[in-house]
C-alpha atoms as a PDB file:
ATOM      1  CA  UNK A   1       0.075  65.874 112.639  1.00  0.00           C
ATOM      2  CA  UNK A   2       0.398  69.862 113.059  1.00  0.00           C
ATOM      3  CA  UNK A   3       1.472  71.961 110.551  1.00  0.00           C
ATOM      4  CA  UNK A   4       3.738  75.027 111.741  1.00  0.00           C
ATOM      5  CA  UNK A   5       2.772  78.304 110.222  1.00  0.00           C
ATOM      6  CA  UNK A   6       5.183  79.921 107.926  1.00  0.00           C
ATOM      7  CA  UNK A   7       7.993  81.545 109.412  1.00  0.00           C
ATOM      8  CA  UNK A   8       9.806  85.061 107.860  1.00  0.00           C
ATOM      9  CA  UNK A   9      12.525  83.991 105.753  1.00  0.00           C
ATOM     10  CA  UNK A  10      15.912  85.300 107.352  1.00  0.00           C
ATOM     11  CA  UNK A  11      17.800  88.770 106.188  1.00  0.00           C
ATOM     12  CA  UNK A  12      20.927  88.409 104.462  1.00  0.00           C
ATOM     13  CA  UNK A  13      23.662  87.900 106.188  1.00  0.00           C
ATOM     14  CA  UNK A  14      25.300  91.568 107.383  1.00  0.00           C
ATOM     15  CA  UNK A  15      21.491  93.359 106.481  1.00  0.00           C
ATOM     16  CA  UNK A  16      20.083  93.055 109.947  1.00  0.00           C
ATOM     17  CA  UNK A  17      20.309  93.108 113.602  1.00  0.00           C
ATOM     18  CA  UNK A  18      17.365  90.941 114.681  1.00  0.00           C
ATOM     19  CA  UNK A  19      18.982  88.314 116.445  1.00  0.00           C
ATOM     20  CA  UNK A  20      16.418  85.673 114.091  1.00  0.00           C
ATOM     21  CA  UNK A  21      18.973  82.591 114.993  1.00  0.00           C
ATOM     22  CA  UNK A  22      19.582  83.129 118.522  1.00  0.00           C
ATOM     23  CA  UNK A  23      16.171  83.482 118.993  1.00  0.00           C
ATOM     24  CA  UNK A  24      15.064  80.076 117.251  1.00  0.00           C
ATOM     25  CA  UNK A  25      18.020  78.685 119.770  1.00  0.00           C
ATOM     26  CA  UNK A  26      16.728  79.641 122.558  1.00  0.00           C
ATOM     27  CA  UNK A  27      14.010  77.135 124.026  1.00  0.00           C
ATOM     28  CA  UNK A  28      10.536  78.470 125.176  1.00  0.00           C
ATOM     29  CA  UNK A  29      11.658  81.905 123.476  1.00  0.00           C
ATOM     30  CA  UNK A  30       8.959  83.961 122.059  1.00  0.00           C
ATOM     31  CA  UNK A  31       8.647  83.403 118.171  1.00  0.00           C
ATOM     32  CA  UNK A  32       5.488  85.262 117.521  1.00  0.00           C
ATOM     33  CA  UNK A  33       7.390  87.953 115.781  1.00  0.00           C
ATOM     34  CA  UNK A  34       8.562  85.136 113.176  1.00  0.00           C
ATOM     35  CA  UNK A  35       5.071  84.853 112.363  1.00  0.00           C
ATOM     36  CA  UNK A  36       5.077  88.382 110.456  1.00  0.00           C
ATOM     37  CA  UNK A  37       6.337  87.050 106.909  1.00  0.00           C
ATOM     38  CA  UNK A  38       7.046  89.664 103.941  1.00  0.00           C
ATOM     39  CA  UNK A  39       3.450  89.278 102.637  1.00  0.00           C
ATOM     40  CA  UNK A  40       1.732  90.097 105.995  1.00  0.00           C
ATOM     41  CA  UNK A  41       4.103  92.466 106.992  1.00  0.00           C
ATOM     42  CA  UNK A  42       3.124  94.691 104.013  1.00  0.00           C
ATOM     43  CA  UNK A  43      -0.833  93.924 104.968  1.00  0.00           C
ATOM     44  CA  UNK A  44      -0.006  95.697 108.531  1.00  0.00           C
ATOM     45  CA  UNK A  45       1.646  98.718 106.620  1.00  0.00           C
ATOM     46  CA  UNK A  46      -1.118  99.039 104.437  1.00  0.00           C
ATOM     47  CA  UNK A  47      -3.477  98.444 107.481  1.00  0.00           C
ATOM     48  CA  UNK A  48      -1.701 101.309 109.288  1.00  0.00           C
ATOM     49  CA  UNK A  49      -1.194 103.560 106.491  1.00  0.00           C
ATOM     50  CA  UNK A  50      -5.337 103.807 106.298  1.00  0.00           C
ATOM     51  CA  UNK A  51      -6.503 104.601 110.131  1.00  0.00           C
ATOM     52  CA  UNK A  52      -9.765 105.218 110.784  1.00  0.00           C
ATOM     53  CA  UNK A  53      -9.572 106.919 113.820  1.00  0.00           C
ATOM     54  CA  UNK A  54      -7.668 107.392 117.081  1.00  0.00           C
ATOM     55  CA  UNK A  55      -9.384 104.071 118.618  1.00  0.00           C
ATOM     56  CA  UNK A  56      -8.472 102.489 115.279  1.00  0.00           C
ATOM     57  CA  UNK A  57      -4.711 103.163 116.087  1.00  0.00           C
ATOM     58  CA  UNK A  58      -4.840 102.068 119.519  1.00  0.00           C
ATOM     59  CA  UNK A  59      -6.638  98.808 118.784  1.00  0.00           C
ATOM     60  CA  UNK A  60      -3.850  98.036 116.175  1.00  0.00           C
ATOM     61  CA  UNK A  61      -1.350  98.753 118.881  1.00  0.00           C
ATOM     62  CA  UNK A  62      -3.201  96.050 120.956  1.00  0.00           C
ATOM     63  CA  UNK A  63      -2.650  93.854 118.269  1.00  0.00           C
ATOM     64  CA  UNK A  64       0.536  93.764 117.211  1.00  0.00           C
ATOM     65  CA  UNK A  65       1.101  93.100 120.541  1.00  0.00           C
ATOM     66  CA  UNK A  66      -1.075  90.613 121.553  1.00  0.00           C
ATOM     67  CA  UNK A  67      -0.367  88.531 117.976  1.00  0.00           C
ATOM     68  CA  UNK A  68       3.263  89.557 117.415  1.00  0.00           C
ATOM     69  CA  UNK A  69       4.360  90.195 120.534  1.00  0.00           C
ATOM     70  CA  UNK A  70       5.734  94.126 119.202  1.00  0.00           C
ATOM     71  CA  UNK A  71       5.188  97.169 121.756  1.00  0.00           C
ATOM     72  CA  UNK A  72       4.575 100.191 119.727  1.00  0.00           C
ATOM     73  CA  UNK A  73       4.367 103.263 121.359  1.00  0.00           C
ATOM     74  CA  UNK A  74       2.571 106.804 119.912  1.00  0.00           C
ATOM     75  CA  UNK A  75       2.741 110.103 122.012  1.00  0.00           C
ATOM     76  CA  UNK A  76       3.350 113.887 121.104  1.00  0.00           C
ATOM     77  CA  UNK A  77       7.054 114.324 121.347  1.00  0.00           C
ATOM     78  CA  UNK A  78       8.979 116.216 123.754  1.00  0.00           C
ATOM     79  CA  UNK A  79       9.368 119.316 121.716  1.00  0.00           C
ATOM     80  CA  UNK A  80       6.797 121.496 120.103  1.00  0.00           C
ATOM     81  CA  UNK A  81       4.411 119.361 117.323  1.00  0.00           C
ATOM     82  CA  UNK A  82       4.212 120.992 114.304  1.00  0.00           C
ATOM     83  CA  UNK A  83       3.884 118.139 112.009  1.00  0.00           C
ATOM     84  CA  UNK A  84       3.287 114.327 111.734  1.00  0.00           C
ATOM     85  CA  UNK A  85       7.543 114.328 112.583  1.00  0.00           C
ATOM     86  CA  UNK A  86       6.621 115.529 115.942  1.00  0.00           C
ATOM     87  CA  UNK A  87       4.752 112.804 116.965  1.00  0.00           C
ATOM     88  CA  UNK A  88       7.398 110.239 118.501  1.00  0.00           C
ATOM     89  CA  UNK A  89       6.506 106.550 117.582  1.00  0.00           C
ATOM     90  CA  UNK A  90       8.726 104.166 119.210  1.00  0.00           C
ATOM     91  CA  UNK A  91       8.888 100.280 119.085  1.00  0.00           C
ATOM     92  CA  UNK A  92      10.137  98.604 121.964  1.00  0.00           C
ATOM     93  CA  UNK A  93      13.162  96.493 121.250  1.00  0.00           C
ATOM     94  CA  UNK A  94      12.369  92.740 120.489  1.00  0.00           C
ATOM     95  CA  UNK A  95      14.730  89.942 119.127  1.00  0.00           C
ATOM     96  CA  UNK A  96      13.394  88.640 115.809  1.00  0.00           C
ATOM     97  CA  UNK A  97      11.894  92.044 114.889  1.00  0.00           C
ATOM     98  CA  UNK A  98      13.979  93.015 111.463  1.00  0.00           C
ATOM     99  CA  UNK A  99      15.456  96.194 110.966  1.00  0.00           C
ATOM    100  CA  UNK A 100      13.693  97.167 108.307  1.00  0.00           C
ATOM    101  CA  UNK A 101      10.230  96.222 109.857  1.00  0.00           C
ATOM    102  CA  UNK A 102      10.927  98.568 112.765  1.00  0.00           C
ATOM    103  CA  UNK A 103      11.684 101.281 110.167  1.00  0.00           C
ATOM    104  CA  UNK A 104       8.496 100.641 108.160  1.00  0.00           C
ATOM    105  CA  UNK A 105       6.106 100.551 110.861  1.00  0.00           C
ATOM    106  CA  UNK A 106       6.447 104.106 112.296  1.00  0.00           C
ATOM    107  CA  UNK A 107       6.458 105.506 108.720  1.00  0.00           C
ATOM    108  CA  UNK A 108       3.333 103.633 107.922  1.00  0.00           C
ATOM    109  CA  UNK A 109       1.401 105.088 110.884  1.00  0.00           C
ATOM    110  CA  UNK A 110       2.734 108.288 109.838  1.00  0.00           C
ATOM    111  CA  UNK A 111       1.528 108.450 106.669  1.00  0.00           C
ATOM    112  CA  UNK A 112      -2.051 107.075 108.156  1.00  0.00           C
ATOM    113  CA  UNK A 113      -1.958 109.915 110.276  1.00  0.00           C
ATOM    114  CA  UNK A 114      -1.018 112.307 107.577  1.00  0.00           C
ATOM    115  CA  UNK A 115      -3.916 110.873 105.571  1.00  0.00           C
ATOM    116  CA  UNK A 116      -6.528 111.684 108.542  1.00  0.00           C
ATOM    117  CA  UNK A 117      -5.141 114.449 110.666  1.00  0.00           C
ATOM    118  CA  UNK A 118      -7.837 114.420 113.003  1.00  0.00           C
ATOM    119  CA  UNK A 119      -6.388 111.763 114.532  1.00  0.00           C
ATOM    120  CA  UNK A 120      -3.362 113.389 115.486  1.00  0.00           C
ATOM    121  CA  UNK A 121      -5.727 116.237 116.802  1.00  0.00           C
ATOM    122  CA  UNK A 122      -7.156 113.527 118.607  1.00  0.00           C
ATOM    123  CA  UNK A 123      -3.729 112.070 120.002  1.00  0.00           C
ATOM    124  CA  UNK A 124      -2.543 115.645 121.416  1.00  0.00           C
ATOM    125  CA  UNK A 125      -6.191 116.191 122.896  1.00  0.00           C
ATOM    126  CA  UNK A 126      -5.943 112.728 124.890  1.00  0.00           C
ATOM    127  CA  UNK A 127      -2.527 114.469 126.080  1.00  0.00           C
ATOM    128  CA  UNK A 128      -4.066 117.098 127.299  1.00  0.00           C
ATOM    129  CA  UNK A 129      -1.919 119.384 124.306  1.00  0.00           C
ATOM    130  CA  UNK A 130      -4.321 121.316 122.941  1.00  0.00           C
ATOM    131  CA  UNK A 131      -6.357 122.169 126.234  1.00  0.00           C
ATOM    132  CA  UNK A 132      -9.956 122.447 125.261  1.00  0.00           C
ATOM    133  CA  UNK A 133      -9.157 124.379 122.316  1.00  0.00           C
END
């Protein structure tokens, strides 16, 4: 007899737009993201919110995909970078993913690299921004 891990409670009705329903529907779908309940969620913001450093970041990206299945994306943005606000983050739509949740997650790596700015340093040097300043 297996037990099924704890899935994230749904939104209430009208909150969200993460398809949670049709994705239970769907056979052989990818329910990974389901896995992320409130009280783990807010151990991956706090987790983000206090990088260590730029190989830190990347190996969280790594993990939220390989556990949850969530593509998460950090590069300078297209225009000049003259704060933490320049620095696009963008998560790769996913059905089950909350609305909320894909709010929270670029904020919290914000504020992580707010917290240690050398990262960020070390994010424009690995694209070639700051050119052996």
């Amino acid at each position: 007899m297996t037990s099924q891990p704890p899935l994230r409670q749904p939104c209430p009705p009208g909150a969200c737009d993460c398809s949670r329903d049709q994705l239970l529907e769907t056979p052989g779908a990818d329910v990974r993201i389901l896995l992320l309940t409130r009280s783990e969620e807010k151990r991956l913001l706090e987790r983000l919110e206090n990088l260590k450093s730029l190989e830190d970041l990347q190996h969280m990206q790594q993990r939220m995909h390989e556990q949850l299945g969530i593509r998460v994306e950090v590069a300078p943005g297209f225009n000049e970078v003259r704060s933490m606000r320049g620095i696009a983050i963008q998560i790769a739509e996913h059905p089950g993913l909350c609305r909320k949740t894909r709010q929270a997650i670029p904020a919290a790596i914000r504020r992580g690299l707010e917290r240690q700015p050398e990262i960020a340093y070390r994010l424009l040097d690995s694209h070639d921004l700051l050119g052996g300043l």
